[in-house]
PDB file of N, CA and C in Angstrom:
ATOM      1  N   UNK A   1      99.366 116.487  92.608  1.00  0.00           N
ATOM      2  CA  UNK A   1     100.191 115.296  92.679  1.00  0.00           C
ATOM      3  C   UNK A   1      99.480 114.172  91.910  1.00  0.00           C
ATOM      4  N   UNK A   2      99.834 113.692  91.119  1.00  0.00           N
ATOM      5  CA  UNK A   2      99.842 112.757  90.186  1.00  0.00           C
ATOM      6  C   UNK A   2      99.870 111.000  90.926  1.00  0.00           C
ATOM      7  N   UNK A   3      98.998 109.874  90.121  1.00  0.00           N
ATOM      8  CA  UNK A   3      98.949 108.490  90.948  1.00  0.00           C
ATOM      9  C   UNK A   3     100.391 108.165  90.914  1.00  0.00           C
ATOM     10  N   UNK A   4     101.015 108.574  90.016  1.00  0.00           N
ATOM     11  CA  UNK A   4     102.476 107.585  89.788  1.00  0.00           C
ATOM     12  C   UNK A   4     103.682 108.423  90.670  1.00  0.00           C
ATOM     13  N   UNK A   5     103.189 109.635  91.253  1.00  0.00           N
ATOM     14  CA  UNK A   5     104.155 110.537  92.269  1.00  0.00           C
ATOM     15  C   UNK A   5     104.270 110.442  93.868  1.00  0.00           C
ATOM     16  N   UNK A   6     102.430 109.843  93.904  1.00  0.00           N
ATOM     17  CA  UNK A   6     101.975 110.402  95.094  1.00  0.00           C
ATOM     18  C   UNK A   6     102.751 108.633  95.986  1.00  0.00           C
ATOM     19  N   UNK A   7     103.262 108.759  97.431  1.00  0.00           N
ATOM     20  CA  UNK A   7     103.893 108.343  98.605  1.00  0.00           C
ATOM     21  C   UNK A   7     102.672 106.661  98.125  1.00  0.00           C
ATOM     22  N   UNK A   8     103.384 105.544  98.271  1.00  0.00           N
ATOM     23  CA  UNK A   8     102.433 104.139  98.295  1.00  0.00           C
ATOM     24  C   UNK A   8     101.452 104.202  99.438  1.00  0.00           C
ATOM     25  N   UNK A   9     101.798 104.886 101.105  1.00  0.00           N
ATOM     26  CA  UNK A   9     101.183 105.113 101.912  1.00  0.00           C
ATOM     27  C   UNK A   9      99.986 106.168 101.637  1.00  0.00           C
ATOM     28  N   UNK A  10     100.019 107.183 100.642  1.00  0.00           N
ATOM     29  CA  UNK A  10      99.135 108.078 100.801  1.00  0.00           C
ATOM     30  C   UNK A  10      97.814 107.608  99.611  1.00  0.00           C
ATOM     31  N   UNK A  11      98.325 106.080  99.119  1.00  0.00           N
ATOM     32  CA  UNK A  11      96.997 105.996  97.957  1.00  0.00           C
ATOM     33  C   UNK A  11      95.492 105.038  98.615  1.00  0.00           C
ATOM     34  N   UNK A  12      94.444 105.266  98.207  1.00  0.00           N
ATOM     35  CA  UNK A  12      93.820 104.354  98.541  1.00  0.00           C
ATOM     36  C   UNK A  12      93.914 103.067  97.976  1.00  0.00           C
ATOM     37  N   UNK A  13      93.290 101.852  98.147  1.00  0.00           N
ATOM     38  CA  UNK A  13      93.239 100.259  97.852  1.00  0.00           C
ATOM     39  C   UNK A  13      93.139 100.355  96.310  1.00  0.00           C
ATOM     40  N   UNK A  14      92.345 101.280  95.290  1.00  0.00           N
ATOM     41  CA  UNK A  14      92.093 100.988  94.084  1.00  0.00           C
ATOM     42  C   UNK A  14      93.098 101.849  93.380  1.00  0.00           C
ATOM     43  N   UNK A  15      93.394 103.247  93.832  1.00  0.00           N
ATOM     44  CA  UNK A  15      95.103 103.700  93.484  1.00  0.00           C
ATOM     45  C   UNK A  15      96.320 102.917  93.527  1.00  0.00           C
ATOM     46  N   UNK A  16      96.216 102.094  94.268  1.00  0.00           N
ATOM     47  CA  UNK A  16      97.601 101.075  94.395  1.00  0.00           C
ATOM     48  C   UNK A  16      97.205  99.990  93.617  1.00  0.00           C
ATOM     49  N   UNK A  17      96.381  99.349  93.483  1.00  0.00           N
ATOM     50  CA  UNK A  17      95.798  98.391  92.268  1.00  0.00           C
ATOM     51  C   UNK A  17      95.756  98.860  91.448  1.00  0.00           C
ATOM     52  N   UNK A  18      95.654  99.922  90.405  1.00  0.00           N
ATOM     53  CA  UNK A  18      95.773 101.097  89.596  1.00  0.00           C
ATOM     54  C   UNK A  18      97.414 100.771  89.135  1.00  0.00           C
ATOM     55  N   UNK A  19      98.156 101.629  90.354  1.00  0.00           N
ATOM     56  CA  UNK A  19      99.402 101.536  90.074  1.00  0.00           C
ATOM     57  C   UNK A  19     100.541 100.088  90.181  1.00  0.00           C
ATOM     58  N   UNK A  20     100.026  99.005  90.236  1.00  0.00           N
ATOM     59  CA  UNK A  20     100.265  97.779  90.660  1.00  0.00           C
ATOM     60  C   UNK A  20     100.148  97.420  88.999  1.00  0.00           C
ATOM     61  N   UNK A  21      98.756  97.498  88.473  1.00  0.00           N
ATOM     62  CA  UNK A  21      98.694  97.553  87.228  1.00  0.00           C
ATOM     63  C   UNK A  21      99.512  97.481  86.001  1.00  0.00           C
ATOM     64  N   UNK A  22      99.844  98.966  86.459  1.00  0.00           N
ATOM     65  CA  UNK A  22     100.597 100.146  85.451  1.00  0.00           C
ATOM     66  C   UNK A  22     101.934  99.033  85.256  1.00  0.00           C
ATOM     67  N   UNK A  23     102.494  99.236  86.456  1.00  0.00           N
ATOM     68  CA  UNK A  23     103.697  98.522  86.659  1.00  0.00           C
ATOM     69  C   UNK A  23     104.033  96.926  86.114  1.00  0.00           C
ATOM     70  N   UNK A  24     103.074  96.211  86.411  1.00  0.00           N
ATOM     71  CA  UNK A  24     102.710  94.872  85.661  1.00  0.00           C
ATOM     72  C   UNK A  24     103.256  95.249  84.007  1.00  0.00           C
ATOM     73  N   UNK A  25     102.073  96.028  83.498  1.00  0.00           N
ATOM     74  CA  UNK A  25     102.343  96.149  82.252  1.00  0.00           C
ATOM     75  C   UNK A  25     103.628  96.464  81.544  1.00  0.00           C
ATOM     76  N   UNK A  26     103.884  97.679  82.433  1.00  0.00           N
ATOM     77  CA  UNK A  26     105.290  98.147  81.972  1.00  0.00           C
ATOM     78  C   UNK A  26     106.308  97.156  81.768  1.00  0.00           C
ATOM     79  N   UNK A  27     106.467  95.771  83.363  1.00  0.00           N
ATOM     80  CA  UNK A  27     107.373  95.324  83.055  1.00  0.00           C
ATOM     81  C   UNK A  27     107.519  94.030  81.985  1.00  0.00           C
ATOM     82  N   UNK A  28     106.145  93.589  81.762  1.00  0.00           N
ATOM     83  CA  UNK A  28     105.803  92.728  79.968  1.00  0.00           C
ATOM     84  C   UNK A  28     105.665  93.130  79.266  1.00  0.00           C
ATOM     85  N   UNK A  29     105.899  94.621  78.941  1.00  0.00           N
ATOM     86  CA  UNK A  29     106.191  94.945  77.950  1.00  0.00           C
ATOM     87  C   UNK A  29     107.309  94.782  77.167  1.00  0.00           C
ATOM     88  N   UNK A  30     108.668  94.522  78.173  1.00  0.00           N
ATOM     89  CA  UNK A  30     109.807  94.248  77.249  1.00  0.00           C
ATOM     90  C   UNK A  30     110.247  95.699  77.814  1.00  0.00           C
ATOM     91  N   UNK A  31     109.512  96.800  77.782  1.00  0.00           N
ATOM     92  CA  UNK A  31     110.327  98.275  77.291  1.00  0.00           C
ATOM     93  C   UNK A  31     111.281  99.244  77.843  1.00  0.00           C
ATOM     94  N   UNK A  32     111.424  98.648  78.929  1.00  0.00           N
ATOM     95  CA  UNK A  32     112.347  98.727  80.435  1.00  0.00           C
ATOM     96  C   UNK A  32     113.429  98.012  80.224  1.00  0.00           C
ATOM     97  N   UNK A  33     114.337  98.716  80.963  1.00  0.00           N
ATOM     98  CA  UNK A  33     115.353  97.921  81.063  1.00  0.00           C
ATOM     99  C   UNK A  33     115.611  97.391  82.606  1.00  0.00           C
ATOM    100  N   UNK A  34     116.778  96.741  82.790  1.00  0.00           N
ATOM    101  CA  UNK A  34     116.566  96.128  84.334  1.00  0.00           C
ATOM    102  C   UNK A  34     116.920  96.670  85.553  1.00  0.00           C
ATOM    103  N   UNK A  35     117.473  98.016  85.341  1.00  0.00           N
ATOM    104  CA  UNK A  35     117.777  98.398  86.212  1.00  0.00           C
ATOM    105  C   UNK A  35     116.225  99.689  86.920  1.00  0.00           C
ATOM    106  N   UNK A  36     115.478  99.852  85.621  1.00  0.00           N
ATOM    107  CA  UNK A  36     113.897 100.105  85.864  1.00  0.00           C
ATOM    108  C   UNK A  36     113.039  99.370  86.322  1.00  0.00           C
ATOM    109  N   UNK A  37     113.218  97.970  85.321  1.00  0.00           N
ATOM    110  CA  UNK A  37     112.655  96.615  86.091  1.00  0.00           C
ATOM    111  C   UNK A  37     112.415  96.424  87.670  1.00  0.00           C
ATOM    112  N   UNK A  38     114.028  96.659  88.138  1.00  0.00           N
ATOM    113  CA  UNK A  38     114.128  96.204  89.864  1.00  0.00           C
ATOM    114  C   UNK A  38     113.551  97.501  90.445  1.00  0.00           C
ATOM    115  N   UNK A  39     113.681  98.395  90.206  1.00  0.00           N
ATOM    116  CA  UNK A  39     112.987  99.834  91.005  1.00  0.00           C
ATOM    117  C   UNK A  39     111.462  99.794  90.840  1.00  0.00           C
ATOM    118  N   UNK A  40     111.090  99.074  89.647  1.00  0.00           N
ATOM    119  CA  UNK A  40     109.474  99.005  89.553  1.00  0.00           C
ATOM    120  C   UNK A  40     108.841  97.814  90.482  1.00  0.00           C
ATOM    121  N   UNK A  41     110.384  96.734  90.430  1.00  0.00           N
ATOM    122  CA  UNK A  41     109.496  95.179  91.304  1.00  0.00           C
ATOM    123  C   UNK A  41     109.360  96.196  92.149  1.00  0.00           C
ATOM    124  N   UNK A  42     110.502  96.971  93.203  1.00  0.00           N
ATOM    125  CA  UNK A  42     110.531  97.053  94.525  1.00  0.00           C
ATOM    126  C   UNK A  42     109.371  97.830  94.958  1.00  0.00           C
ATOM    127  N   UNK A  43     108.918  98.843  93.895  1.00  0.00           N
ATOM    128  CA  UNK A  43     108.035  99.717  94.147  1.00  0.00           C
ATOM    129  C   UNK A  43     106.426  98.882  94.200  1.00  0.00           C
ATOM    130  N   UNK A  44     106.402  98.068  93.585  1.00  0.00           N
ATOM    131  CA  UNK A  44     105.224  96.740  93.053  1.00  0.00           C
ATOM    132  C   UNK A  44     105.158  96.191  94.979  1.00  0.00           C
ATOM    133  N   UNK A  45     106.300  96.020  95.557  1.00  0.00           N
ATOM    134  CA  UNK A  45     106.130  95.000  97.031  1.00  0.00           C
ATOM    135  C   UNK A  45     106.100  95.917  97.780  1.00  0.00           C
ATOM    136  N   UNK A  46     106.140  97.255  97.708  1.00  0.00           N
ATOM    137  CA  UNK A  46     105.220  98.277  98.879  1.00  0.00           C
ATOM    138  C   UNK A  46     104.177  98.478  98.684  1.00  0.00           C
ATOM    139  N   UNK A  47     103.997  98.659  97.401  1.00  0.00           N
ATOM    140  CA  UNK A  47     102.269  98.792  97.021  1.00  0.00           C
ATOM    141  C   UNK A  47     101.656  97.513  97.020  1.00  0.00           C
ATOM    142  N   UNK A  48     101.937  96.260  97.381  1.00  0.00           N
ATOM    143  CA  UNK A  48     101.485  94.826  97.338  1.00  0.00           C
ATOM    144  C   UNK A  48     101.417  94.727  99.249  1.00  0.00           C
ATOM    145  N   UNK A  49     102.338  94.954  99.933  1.00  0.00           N
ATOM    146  CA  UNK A  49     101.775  95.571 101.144  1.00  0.00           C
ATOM    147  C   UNK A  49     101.276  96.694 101.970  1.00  0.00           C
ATOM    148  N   UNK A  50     101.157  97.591 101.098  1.00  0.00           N
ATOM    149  CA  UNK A  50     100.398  98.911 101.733  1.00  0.00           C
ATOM    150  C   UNK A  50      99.187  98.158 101.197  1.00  0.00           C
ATOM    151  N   UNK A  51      98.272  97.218 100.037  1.00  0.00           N
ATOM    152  CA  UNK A  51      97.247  97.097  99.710  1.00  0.00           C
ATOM    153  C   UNK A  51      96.706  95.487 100.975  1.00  0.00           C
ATOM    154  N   UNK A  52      97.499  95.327 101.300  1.00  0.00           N
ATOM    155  CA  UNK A  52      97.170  94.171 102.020  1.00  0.00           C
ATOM    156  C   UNK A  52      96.777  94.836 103.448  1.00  0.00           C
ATOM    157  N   UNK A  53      97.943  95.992 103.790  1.00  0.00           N
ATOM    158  CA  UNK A  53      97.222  96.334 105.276  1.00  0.00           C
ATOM    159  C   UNK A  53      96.289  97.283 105.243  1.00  0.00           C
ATOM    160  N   UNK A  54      95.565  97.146 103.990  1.00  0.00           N
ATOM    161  CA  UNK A  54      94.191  98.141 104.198  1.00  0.00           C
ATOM    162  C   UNK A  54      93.390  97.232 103.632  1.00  0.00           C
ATOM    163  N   UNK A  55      93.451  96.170 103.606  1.00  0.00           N
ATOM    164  CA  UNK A  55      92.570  94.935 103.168  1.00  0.00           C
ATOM    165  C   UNK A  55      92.861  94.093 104.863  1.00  0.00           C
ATOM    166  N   UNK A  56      93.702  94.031 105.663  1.00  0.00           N
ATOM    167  CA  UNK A  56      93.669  93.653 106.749  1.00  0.00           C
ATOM    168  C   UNK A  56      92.945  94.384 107.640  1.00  0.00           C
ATOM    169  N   UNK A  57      93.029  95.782 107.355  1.00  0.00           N
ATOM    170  CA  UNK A  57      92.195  96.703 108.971  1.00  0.00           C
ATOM    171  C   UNK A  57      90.607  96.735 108.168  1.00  0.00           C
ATOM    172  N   UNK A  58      90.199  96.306 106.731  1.00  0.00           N
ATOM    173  CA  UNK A  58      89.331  96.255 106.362  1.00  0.00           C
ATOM    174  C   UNK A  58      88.418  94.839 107.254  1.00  0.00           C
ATOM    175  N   UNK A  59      89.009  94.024 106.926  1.00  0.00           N
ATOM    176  CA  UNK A  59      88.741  92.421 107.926  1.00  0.00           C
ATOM    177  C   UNK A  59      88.415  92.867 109.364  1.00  0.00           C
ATOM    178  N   UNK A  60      89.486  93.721 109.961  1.00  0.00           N
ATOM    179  CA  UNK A  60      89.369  94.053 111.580  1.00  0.00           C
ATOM    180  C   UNK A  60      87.597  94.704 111.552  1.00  0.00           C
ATOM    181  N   UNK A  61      87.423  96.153 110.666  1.00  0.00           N
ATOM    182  CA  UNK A  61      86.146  96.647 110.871  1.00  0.00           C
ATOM    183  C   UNK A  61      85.033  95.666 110.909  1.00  0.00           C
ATOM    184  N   UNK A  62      85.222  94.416 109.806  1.00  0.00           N
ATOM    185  CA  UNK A  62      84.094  93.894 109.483  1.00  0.00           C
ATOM    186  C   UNK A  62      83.775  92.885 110.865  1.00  0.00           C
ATOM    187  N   UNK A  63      84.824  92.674 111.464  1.00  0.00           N
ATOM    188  CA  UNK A  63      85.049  91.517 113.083  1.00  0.00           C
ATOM    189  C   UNK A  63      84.459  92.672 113.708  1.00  0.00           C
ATOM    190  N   UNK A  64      84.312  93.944 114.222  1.00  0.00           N
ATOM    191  CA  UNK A  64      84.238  94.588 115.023  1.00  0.00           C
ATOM    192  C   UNK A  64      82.685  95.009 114.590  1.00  0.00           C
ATOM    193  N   UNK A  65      82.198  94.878 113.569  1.00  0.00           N
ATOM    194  CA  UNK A  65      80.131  95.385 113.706  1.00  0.00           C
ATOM    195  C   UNK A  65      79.666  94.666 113.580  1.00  0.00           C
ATOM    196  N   UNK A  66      80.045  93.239 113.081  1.00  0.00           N
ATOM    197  CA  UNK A  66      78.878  92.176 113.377  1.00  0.00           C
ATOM    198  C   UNK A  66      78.124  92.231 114.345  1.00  0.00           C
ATOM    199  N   UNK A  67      76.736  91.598 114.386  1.00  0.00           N
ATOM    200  CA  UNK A  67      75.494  92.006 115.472  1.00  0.00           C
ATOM    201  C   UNK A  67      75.148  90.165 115.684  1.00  0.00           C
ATOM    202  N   UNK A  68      74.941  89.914 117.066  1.00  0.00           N
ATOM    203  CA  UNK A  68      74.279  88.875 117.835  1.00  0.00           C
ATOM    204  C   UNK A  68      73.141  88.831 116.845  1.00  0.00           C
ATOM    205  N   UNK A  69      72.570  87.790 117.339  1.00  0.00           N
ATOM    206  CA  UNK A  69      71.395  88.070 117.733  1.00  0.00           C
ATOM    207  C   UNK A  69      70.498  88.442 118.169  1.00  0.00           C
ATOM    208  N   UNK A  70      70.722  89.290 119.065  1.00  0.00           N
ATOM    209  CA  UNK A  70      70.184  89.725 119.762  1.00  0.00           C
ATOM    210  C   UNK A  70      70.371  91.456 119.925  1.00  0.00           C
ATOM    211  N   UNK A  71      71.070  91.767 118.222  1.00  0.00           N
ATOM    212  CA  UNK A  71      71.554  93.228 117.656  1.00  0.00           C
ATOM    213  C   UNK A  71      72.619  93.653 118.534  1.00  0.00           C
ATOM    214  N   UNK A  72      73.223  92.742 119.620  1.00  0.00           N
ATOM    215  CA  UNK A  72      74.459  93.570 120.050  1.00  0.00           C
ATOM    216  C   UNK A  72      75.518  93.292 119.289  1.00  0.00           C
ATOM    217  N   UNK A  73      76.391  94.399 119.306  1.00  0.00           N
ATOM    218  CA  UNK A  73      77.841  93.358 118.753  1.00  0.00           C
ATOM    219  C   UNK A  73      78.702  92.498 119.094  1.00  0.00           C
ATOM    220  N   UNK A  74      79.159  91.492 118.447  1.00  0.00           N
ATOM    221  CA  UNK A  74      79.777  90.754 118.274  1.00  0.00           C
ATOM    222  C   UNK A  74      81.323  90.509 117.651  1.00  0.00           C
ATOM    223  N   UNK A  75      82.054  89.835 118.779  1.00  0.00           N
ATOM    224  CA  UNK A  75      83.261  90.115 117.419  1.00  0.00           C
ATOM    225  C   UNK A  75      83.671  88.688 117.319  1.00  0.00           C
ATOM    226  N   UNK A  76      83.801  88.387 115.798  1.00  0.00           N
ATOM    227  CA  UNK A  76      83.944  87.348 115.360  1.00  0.00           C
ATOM    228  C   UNK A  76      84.698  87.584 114.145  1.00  0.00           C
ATOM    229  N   UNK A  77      85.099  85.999 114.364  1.00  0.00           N
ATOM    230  CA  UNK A  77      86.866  86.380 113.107  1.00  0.00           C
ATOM    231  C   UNK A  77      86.022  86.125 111.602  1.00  0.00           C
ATOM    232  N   UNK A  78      86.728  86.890 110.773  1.00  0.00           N
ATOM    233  CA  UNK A  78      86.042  87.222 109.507  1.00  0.00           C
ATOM    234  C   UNK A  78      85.990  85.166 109.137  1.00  0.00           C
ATOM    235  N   UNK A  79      85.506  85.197 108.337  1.00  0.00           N
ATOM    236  CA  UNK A  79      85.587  83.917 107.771  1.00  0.00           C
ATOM    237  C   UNK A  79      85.203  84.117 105.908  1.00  0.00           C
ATOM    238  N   UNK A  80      85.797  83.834 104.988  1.00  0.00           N
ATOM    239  CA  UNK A  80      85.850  84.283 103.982  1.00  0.00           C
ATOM    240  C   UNK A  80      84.385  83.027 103.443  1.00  0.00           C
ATOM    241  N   UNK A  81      83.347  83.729 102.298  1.00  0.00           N
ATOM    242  CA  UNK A  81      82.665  82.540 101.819  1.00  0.00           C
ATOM    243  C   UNK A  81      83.007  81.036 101.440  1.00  0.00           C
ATOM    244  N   UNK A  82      82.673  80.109 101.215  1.00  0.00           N
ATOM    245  CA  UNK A  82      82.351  78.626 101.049  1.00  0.00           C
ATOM    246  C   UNK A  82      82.812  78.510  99.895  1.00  0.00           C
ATOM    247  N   UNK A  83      83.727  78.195  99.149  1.00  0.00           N
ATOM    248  CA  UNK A  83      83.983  78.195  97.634  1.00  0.00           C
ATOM    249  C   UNK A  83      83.002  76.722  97.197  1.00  0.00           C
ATOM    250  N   UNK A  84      82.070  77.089  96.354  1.00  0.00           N
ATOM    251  CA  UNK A  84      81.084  76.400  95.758  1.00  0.00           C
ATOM    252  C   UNK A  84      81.481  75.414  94.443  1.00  0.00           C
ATOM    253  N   UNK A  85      80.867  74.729  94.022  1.00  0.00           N
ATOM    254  CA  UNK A  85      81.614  73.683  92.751  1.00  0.00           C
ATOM    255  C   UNK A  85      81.521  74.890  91.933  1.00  0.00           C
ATOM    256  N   UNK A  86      82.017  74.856  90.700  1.00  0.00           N
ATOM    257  CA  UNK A  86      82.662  76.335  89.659  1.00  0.00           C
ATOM    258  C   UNK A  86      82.676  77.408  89.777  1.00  0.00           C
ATOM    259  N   UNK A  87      83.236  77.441  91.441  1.00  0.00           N
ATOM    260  CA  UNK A  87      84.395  78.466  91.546  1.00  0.00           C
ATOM    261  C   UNK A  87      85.609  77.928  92.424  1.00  0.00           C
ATOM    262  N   UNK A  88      86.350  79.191  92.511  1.00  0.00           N
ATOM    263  CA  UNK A  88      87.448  78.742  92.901  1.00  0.00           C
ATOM    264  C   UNK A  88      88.496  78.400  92.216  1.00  0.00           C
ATOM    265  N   UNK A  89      90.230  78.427  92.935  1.00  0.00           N
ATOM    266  CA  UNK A  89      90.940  77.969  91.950  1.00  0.00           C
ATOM    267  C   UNK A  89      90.924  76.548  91.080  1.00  0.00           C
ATOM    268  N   UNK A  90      90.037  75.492  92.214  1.00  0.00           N
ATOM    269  CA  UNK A  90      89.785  74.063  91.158  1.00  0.00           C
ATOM    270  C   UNK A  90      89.149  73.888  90.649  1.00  0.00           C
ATOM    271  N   UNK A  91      88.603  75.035  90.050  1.00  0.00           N
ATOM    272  CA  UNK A  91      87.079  74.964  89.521  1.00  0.00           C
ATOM    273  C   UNK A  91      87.154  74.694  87.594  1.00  0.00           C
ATOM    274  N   UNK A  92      86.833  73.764  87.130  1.00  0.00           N
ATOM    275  CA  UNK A  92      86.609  73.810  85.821  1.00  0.00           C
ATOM    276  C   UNK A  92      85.829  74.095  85.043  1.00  0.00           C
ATOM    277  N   UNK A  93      86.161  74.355  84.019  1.00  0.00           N
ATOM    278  CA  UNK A  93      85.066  75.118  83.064  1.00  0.00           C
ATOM    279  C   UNK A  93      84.053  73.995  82.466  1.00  0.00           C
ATOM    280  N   UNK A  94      82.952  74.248  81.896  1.00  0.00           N
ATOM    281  CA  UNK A  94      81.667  73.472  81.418  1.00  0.00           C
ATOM    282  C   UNK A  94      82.620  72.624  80.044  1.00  0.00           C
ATOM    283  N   UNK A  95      81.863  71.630  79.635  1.00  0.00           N
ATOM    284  CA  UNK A  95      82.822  71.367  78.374  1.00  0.00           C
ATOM    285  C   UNK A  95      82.021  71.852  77.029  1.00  0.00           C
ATOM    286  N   UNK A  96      82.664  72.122  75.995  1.00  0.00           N
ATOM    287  CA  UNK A  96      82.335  72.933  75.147  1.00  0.00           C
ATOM    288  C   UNK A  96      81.668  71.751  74.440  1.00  0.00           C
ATOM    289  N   UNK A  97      80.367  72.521  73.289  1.00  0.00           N
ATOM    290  CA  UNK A  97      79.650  71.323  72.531  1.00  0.00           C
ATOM    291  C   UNK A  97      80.400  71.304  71.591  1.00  0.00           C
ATOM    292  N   UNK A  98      80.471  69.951  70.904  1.00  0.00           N
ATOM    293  CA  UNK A  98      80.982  69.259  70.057  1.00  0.00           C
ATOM    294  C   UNK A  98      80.121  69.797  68.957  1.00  0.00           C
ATOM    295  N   UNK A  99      80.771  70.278  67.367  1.00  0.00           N
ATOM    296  CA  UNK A  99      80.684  70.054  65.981  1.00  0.00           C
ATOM    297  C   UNK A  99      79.875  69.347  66.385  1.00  0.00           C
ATOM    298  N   UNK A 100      78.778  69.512  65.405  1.00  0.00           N
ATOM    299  CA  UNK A 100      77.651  68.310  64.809  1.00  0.00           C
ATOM    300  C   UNK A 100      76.829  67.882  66.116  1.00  0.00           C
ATOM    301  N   UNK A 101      77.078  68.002  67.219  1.00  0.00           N
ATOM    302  CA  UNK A 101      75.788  67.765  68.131  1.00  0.00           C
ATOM    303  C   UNK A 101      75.637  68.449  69.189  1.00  0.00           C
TER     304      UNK A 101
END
């Protein structure tokens, strides 16, 4: 069974990003028509939530082995890193040097 055959439920997180991909491309390409178009969105928003609820029970594992201090576990709600100055979506780029200096 082939990535582009196999059930959205039966792929892992980087098979469906894979095929999430594929599909992207296909549909800027122009080379589709629309009645391929809508069968590819629809197929794009199962594989956009089959990849989210294995990125959600991924979050659950990581709440469920955290360790105390004291090496027992702990469950605590994920908390995603600190977005730092240049990163992030407001993050701007350095400014480029100027000709001549």
């Amino acid at each position: 069974m082939t990535l582009m055959s196999k059930p959205a439920k039966r792929l892992t997180f980087e098979e469906a990003m894979q095929r999430l991909d594929a599909i992207v491309q296909a549909m800027e390409s122009g080379e589709i028509g629309v009645e391929e178009s809508l069968a590819k969105y629809e197929e794009a928003m199962h594989l956009a939530t089959h990849c989210r609820q294995i990125l959600d029970q991924a979050e659950q594992r990581i709440q469920k082995i955290q360790l105390d201090a004291a090496d027992k576990p702990q469950v605590s709600p994920f908390e995603p890193p600190a977005v730092t100055c240049g990163e992030g979506e407001n993050a701007t780029e350095p400014p480029l040097p100027q000709p001549g200096g």
